[in-house]
PDB file of N, CA and C in Angstrom:
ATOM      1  N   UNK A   1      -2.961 -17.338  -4.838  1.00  0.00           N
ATOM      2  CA  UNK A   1      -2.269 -16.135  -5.237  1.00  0.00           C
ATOM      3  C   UNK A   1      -3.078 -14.892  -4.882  1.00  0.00           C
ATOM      4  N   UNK A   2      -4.453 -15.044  -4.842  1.00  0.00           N
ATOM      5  CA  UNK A   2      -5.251 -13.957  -4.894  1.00  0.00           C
ATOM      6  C   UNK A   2      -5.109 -13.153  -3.440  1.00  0.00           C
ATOM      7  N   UNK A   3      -4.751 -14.408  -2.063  1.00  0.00           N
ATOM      8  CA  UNK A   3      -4.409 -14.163  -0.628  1.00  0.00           C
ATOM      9  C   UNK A   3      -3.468 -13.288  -0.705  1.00  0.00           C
ATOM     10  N   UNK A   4      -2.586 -13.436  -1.535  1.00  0.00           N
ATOM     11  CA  UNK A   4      -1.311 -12.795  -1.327  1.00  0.00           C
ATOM     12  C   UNK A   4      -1.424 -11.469  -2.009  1.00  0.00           C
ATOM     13  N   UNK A   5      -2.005 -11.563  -2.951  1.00  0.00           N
ATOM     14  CA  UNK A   5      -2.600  -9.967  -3.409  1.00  0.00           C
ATOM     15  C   UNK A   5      -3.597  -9.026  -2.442  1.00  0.00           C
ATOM     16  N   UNK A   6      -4.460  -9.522  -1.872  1.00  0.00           N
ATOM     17  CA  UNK A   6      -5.718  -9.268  -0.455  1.00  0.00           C
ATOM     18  C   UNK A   6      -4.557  -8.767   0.713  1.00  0.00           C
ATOM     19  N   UNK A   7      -3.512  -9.695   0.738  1.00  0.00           N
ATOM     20  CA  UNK A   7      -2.935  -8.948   2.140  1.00  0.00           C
ATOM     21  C   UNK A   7      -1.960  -8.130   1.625  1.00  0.00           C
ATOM     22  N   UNK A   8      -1.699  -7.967   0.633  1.00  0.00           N
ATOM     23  CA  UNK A   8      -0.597  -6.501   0.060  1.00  0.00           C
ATOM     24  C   UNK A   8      -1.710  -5.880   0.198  1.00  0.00           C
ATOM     25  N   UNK A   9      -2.776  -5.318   0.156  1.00  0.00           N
ATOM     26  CA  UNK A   9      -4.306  -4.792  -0.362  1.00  0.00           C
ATOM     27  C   UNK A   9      -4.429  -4.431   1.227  1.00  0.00           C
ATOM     28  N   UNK A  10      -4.528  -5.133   2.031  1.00  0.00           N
ATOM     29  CA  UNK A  10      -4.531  -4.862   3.639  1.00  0.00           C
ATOM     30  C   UNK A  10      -3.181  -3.872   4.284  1.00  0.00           C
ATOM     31  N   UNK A  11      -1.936  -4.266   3.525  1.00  0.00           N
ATOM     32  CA  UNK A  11      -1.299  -3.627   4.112  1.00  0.00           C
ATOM     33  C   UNK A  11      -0.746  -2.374   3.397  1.00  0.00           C
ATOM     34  N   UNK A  12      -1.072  -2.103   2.208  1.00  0.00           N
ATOM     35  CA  UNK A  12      -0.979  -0.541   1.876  1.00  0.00           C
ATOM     36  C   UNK A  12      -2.027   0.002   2.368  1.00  0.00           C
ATOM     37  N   UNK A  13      -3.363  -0.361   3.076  1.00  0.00           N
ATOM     38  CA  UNK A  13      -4.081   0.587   3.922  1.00  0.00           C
ATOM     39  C   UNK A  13      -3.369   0.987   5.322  1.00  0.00           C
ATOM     40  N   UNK A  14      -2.719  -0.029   5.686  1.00  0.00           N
ATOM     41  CA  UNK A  14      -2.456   0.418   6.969  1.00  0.00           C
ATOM     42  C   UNK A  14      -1.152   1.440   6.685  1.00  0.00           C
ATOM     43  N   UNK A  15      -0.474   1.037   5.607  1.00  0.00           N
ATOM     44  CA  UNK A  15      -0.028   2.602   5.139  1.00  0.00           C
ATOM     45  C   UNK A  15      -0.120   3.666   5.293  1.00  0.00           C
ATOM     46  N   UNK A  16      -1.480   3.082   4.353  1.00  0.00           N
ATOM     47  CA  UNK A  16      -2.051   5.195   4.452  1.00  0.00           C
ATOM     48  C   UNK A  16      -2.149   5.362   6.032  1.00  0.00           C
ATOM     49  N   UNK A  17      -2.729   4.114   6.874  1.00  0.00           N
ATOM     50  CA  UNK A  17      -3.164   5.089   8.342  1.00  0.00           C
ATOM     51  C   UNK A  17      -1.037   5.629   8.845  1.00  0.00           C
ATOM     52  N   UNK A  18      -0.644   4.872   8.569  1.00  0.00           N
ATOM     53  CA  UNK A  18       0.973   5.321   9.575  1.00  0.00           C
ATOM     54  C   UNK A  18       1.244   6.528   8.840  1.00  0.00           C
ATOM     55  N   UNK A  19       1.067   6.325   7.300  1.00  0.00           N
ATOM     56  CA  UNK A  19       1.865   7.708   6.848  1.00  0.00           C
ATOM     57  C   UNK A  19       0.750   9.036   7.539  1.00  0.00           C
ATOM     58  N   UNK A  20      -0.481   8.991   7.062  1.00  0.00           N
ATOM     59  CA  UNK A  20      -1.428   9.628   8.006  1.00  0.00           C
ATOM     60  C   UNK A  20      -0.619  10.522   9.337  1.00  0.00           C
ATOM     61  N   UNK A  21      -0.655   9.092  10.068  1.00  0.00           N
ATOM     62  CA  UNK A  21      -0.377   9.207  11.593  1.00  0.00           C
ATOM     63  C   UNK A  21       0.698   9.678  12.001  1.00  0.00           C
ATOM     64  N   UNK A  22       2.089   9.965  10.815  1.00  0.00           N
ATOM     65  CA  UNK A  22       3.266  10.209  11.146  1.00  0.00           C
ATOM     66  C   UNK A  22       3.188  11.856  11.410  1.00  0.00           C
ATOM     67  N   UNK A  23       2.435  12.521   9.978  1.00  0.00           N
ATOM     68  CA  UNK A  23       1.846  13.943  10.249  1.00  0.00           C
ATOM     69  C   UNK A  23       1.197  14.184  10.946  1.00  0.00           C
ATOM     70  N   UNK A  24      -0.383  13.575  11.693  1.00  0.00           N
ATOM     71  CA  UNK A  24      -1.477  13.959  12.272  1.00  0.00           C
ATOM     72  C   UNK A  24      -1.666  13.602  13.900  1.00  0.00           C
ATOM     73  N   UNK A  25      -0.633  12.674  14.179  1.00  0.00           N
ATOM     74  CA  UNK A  25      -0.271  11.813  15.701  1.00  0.00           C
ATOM     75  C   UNK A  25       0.324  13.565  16.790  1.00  0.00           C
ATOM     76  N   UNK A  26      -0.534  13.572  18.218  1.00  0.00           N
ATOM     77  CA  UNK A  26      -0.429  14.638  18.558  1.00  0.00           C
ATOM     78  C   UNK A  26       0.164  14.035  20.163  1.00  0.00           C
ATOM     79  N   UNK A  27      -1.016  12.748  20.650  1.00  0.00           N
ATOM     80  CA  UNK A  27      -0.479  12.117  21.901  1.00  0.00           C
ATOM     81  C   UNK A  27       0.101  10.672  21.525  1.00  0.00           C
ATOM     82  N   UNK A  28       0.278  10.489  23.126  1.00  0.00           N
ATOM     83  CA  UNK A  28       1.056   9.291  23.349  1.00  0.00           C
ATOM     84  C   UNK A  28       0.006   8.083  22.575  1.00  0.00           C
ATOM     85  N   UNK A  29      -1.239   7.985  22.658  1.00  0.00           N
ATOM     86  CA  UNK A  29      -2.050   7.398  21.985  1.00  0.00           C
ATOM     87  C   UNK A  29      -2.131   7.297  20.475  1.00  0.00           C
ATOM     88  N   UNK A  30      -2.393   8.489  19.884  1.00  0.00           N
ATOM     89  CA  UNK A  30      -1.498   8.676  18.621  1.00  0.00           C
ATOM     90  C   UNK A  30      -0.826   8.349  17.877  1.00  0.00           C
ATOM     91  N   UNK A  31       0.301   8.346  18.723  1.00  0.00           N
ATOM     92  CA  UNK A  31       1.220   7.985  18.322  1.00  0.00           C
ATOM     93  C   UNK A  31       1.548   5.803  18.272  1.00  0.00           C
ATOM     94  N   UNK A  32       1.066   6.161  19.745  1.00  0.00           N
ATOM     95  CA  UNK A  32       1.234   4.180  19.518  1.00  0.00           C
ATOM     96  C   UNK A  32       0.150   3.809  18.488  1.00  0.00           C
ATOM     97  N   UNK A  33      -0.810   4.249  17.983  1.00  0.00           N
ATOM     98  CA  UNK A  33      -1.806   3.686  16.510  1.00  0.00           C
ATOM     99  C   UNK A  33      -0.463   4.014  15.488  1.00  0.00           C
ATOM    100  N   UNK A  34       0.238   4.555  15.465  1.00  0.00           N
ATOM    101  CA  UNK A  34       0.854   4.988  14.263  1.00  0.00           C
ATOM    102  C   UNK A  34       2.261   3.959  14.413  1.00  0.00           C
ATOM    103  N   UNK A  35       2.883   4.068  15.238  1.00  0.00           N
ATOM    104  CA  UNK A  35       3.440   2.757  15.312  1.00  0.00           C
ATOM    105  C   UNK A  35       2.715   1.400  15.307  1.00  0.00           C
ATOM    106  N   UNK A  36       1.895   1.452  15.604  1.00  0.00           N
ATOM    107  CA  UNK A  36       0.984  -0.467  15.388  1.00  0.00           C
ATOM    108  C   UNK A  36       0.869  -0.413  14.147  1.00  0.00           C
ATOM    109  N   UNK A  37       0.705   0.177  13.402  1.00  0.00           N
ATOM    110  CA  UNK A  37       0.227   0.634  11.962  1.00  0.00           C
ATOM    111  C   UNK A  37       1.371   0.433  11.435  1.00  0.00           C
ATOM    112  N   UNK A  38       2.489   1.100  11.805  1.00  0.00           N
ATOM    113  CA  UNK A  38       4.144   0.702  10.685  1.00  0.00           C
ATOM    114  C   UNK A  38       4.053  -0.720  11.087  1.00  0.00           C
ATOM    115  N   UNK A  39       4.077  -1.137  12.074  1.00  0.00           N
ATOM    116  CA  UNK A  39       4.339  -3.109  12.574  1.00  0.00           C
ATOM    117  C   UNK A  39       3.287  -3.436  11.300  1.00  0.00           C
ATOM    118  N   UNK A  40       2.269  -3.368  11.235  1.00  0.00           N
ATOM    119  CA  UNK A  40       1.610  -4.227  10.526  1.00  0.00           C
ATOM    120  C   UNK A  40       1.915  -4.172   9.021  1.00  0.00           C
ATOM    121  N   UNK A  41       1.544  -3.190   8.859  1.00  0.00           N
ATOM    122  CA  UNK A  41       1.675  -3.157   7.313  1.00  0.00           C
ATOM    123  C   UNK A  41       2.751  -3.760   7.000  1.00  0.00           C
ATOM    124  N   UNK A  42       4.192  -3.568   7.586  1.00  0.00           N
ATOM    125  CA  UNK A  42       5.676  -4.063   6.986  1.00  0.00           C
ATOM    126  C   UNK A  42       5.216  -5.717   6.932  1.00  0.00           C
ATOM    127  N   UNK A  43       4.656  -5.901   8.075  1.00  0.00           N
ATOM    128  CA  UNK A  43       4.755  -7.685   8.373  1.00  0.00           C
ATOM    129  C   UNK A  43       3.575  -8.493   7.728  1.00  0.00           C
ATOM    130  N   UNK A  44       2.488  -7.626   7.203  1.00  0.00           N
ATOM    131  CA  UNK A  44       1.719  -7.934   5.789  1.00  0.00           C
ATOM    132  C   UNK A  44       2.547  -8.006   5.224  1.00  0.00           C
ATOM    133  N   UNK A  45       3.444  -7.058   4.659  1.00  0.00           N
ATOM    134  CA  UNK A  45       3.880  -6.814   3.471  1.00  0.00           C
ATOM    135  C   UNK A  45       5.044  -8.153   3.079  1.00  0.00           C
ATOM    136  N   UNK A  46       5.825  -8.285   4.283  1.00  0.00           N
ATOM    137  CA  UNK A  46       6.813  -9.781   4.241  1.00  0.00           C
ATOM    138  C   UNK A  46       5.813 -10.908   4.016  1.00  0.00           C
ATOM    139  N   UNK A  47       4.462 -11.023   4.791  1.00  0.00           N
ATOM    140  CA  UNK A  47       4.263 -12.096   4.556  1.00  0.00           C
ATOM    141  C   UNK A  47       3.676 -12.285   3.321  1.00  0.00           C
ATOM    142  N   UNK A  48       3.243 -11.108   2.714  1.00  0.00           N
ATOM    143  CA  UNK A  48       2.044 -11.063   1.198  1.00  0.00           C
ATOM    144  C   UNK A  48       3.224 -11.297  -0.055  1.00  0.00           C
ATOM    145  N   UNK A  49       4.533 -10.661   0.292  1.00  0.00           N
ATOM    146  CA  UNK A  49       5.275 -11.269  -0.851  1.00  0.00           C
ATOM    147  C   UNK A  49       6.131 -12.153  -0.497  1.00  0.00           C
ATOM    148  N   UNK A  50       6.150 -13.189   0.035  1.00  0.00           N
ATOM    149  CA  UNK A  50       6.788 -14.573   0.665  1.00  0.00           C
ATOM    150  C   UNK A  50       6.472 -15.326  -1.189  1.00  0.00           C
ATOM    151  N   UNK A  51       5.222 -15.237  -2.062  1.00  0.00           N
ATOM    152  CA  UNK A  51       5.155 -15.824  -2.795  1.00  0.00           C
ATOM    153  C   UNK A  51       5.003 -15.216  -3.842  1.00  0.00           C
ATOM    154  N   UNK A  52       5.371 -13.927  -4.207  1.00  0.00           N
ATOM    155  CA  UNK A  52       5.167 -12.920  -5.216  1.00  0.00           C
ATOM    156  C   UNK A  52       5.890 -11.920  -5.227  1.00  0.00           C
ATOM    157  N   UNK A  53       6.351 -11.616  -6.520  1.00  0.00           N
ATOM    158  CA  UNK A  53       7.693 -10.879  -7.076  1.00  0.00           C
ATOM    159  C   UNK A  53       7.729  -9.849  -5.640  1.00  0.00           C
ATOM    160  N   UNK A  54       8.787  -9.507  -5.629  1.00  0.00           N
ATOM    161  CA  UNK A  54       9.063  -8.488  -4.917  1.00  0.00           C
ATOM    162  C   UNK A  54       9.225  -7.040  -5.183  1.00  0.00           C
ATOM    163  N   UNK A  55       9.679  -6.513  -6.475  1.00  0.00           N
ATOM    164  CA  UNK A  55       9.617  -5.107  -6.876  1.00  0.00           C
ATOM    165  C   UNK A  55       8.147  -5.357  -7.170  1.00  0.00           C
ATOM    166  N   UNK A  56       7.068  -6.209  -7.540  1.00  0.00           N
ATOM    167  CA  UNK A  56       5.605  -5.271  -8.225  1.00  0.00           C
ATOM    168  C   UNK A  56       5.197  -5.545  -7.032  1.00  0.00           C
ATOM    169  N   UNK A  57       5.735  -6.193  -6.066  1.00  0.00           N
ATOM    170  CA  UNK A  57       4.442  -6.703  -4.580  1.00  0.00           C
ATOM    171  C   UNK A  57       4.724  -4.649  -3.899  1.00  0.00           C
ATOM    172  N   UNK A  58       6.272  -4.302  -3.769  1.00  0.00           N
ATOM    173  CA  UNK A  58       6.394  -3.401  -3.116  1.00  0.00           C
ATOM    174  C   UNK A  58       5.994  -2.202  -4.214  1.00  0.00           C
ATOM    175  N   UNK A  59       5.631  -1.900  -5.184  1.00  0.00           N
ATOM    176  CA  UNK A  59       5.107  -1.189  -6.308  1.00  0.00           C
ATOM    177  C   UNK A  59       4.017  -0.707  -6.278  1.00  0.00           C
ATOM    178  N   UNK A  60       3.145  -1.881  -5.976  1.00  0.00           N
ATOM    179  CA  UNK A  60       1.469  -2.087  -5.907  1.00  0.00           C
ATOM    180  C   UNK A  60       1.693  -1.498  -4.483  1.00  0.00           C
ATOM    181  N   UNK A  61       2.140  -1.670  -2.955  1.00  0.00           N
ATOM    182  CA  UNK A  61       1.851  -1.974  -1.871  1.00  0.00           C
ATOM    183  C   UNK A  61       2.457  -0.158  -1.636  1.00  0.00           C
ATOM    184  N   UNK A  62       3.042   0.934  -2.171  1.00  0.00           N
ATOM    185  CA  UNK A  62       3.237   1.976  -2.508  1.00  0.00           C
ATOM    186  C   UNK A  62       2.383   2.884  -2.967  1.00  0.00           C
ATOM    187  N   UNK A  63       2.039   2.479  -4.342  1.00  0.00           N
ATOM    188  CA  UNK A  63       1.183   2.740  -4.389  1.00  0.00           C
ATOM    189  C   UNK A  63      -0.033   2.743  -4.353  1.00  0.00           C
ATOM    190  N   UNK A  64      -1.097   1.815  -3.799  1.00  0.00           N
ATOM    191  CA  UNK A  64      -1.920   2.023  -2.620  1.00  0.00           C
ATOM    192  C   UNK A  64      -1.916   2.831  -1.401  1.00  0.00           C
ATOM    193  N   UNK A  65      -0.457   3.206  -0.898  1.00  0.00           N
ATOM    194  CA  UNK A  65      -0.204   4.043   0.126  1.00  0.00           C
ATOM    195  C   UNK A  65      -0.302   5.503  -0.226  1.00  0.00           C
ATOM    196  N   UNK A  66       0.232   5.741  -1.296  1.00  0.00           N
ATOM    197  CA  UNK A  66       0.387   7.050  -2.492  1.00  0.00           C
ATOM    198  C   UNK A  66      -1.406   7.513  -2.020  1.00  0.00           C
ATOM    199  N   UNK A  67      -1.452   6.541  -3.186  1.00  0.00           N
ATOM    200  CA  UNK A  67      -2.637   7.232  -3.793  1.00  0.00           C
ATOM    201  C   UNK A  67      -4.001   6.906  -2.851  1.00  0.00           C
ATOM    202  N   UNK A  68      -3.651   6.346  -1.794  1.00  0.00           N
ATOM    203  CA  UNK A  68      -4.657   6.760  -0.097  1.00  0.00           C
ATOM    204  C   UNK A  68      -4.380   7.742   0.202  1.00  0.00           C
ATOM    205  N   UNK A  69      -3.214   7.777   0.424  1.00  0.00           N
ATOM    206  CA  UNK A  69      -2.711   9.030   1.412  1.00  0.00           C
ATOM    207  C   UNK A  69      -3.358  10.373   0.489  1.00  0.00           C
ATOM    208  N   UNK A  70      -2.959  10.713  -0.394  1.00  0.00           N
ATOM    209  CA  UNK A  70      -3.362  11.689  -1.281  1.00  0.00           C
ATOM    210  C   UNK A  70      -4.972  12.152  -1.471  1.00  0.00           C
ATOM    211  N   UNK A  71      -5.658  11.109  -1.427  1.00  0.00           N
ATOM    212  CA  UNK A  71      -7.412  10.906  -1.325  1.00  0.00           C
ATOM    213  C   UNK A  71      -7.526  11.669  -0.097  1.00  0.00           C
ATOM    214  N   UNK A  72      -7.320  10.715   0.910  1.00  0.00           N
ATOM    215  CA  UNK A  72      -7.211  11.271   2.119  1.00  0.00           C
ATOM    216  C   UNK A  72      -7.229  12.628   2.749  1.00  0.00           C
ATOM    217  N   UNK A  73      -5.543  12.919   2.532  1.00  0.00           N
ATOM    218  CA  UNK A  73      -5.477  14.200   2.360  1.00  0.00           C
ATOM    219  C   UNK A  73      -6.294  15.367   1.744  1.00  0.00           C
ATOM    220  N   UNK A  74      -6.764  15.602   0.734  1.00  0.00           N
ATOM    221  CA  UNK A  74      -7.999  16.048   0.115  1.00  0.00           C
ATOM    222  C   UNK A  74      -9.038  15.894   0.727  1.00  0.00           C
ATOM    223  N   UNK A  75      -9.474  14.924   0.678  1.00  0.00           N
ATOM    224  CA  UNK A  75     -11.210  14.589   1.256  1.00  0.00           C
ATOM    225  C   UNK A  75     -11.585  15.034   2.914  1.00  0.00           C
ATOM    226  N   UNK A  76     -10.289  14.842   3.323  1.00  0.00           N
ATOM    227  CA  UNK A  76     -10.525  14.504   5.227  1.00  0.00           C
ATOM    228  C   UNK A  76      -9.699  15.989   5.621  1.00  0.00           C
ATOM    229  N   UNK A  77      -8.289  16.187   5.024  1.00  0.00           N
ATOM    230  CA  UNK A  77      -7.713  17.322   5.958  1.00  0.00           C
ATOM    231  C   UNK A  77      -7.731  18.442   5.132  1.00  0.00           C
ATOM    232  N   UNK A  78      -8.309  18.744   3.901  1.00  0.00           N
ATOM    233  CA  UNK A  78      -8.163  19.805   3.881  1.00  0.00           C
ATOM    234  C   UNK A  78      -7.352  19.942   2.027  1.00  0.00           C
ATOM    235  N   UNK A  79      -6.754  19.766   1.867  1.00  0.00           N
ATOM    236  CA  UNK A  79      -5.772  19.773   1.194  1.00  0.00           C
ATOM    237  C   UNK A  79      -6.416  20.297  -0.299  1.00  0.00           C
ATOM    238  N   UNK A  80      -5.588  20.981  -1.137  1.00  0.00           N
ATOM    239  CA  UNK A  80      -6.185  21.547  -1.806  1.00  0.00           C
ATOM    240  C   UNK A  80      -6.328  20.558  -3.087  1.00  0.00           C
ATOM    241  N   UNK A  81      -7.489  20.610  -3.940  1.00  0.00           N
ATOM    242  CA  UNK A  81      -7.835  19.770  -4.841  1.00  0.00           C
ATOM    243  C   UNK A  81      -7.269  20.394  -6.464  1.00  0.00           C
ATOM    244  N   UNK A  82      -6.604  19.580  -6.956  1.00  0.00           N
ATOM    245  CA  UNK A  82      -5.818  19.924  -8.132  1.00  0.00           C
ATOM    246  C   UNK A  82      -6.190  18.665  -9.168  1.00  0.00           C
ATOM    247  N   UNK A  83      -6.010  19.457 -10.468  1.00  0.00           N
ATOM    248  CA  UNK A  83      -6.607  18.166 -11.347  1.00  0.00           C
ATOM    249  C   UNK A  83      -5.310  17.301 -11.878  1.00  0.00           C
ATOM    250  N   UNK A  84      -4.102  18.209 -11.939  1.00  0.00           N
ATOM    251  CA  UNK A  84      -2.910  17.641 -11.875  1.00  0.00           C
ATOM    252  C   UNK A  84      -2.368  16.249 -11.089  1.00  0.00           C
ATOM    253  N   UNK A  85      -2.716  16.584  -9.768  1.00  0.00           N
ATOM    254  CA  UNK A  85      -2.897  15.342  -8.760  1.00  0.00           C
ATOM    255  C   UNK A  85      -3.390  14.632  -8.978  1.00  0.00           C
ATOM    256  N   UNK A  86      -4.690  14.336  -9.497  1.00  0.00           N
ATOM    257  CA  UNK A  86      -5.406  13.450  -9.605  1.00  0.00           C
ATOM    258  C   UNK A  86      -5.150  12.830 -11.245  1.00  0.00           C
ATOM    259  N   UNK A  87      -4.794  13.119 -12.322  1.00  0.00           N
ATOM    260  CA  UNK A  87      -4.142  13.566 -13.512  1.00  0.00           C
ATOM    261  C   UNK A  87      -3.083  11.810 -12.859  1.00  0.00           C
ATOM    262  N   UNK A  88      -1.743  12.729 -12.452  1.00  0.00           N
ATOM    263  CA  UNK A  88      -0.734  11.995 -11.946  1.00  0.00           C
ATOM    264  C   UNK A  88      -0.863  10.740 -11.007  1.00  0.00           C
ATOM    265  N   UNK A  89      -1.935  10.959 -10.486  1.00  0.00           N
ATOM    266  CA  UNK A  89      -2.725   9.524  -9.286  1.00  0.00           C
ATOM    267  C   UNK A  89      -3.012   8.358 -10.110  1.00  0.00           C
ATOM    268  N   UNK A  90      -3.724   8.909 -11.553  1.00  0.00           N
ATOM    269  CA  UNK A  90      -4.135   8.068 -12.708  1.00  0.00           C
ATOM    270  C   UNK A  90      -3.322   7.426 -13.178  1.00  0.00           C
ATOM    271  N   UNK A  91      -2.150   8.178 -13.184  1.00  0.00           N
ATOM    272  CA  UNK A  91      -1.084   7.179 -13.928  1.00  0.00           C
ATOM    273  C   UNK A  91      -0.497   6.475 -12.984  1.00  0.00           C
ATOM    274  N   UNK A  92       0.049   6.735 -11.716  1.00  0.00           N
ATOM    275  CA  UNK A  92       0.540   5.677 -11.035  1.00  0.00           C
ATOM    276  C   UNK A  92      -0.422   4.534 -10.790  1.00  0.00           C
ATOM    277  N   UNK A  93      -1.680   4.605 -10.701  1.00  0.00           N
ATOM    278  CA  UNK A  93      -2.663   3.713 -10.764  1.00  0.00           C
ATOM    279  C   UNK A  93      -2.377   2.578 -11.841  1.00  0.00           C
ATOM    280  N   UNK A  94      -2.368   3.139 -13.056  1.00  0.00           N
ATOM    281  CA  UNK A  94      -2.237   2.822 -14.235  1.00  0.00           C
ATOM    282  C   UNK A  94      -0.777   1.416 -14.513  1.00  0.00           C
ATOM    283  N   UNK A  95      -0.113   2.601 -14.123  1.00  0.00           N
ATOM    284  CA  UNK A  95       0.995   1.812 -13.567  1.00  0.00           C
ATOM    285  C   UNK A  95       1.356   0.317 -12.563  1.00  0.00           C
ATOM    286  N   UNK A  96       0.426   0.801 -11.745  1.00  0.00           N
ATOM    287  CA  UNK A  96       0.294   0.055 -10.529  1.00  0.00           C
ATOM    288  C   UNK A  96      -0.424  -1.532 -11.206  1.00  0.00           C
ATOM    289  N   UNK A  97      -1.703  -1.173 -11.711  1.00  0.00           N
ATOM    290  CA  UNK A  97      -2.459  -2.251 -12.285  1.00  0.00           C
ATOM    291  C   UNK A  97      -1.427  -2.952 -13.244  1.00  0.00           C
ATOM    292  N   UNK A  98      -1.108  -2.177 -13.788  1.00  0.00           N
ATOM    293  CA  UNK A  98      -0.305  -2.865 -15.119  1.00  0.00           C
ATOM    294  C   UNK A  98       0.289  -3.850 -14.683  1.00  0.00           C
ATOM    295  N   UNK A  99       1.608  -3.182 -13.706  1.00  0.00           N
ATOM    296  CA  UNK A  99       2.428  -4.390 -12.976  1.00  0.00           C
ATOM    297  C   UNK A  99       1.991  -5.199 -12.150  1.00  0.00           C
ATOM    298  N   UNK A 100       1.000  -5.534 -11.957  1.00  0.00           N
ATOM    299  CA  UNK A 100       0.027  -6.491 -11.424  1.00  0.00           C
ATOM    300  C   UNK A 100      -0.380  -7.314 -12.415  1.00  0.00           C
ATOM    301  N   UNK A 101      -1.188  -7.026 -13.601  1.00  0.00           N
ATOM    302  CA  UNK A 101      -1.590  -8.030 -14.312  1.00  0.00           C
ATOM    303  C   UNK A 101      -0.579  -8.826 -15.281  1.00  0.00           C
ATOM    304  N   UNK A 102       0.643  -8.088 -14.991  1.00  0.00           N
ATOM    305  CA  UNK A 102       1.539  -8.518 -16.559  1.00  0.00           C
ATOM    306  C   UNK A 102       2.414  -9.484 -15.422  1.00  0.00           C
ATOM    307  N   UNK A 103       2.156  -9.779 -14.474  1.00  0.00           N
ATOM    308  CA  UNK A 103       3.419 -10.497 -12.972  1.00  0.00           C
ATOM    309  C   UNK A 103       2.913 -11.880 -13.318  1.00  0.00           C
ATOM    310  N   UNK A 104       3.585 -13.142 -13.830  1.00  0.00           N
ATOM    311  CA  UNK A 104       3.033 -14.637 -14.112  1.00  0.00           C
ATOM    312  C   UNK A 104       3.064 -14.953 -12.672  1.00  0.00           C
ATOM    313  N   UNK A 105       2.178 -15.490 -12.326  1.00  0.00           N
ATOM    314  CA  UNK A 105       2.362 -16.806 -11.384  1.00  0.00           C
ATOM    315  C   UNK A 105       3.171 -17.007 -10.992  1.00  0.00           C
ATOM    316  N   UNK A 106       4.112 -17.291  -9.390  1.00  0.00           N
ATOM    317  CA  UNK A 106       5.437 -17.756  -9.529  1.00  0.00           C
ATOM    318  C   UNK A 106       5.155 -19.107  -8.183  1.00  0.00           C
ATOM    319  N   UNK A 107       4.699 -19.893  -8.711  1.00  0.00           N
ATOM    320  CA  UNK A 107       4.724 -21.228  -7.771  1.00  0.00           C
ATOM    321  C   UNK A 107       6.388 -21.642  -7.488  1.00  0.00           C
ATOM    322  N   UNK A 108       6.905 -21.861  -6.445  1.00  0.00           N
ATOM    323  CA  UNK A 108       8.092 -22.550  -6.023  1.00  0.00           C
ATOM    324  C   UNK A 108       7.979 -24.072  -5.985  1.00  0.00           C
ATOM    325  N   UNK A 109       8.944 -24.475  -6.809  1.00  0.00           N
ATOM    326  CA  UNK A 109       9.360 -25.662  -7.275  1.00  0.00           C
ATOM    327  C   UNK A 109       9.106 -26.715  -6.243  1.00  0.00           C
ATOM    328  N   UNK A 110       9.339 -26.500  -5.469  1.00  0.00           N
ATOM    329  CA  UNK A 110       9.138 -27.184  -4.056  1.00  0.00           C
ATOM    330  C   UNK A 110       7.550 -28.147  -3.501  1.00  0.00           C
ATOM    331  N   UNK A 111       6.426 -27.032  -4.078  1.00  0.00           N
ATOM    332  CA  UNK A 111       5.605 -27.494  -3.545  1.00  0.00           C
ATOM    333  C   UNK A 111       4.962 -27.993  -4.526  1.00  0.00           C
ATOM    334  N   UNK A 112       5.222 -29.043  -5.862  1.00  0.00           N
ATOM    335  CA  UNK A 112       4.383 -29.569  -6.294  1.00  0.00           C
ATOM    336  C   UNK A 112       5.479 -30.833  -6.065  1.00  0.00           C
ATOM    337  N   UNK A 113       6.413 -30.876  -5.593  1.00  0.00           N
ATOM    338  CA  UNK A 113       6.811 -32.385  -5.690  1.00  0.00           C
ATOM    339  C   UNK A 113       6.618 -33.032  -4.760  1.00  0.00           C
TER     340      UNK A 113
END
């Protein structure tokens, strides 16, 4: 289960790089990182919840993208630093964890017989 949490974890980074890249992409180069970047993350994202709920897999895998992108933004381009933001980052965090730890196990019937 923990794999399948690691590659949601892999692919809300590549998130942050596409959402990134959708604003910051200038050439043809650019731009193809920012498309390789949407391919991956989506096809993490199918394969990381193949065995785990689907609203908290895409919840968690959001917000990781959120609250990169937002860091990001701040730290790297500029963006102005507000305590509100970071305030509101806390709680989707908050959020985020929650619906992660409260998600049981969901083994398919299939593979213990």
């Amino acid at each position: 289960m923990n794999k399948d949490w690691n590659i949601i974890l892999i692919a809300g980074l590549f998130e942050i790089g596409w959402v990134i890249g959708l604003n910051h992409a200038y050439n043809w180069w650019t731009w193809g990182l920012t498309l390789l970047a949407i391919y991956v993350s989506m096809h993490l994202l199918i394969i990381g919840s193949r065995r785990l709920p689907v609203g908290t897999t895409y919840a968690v895998f959001t917000g990781i993208g959120t609250t990169g992108t937002v860091i990001i933004d701040i730290l790297i381009f500029g963006e102005p630093f507000q305590w509100i933001k970071v305030f509101l980052i806390f709680l989707l965090l908050c959020g985020v964890i929650g619906l992660k730890t409260i998600t049981p196990n969901k083994e398919s019937k299939g593979e213990h017989a």
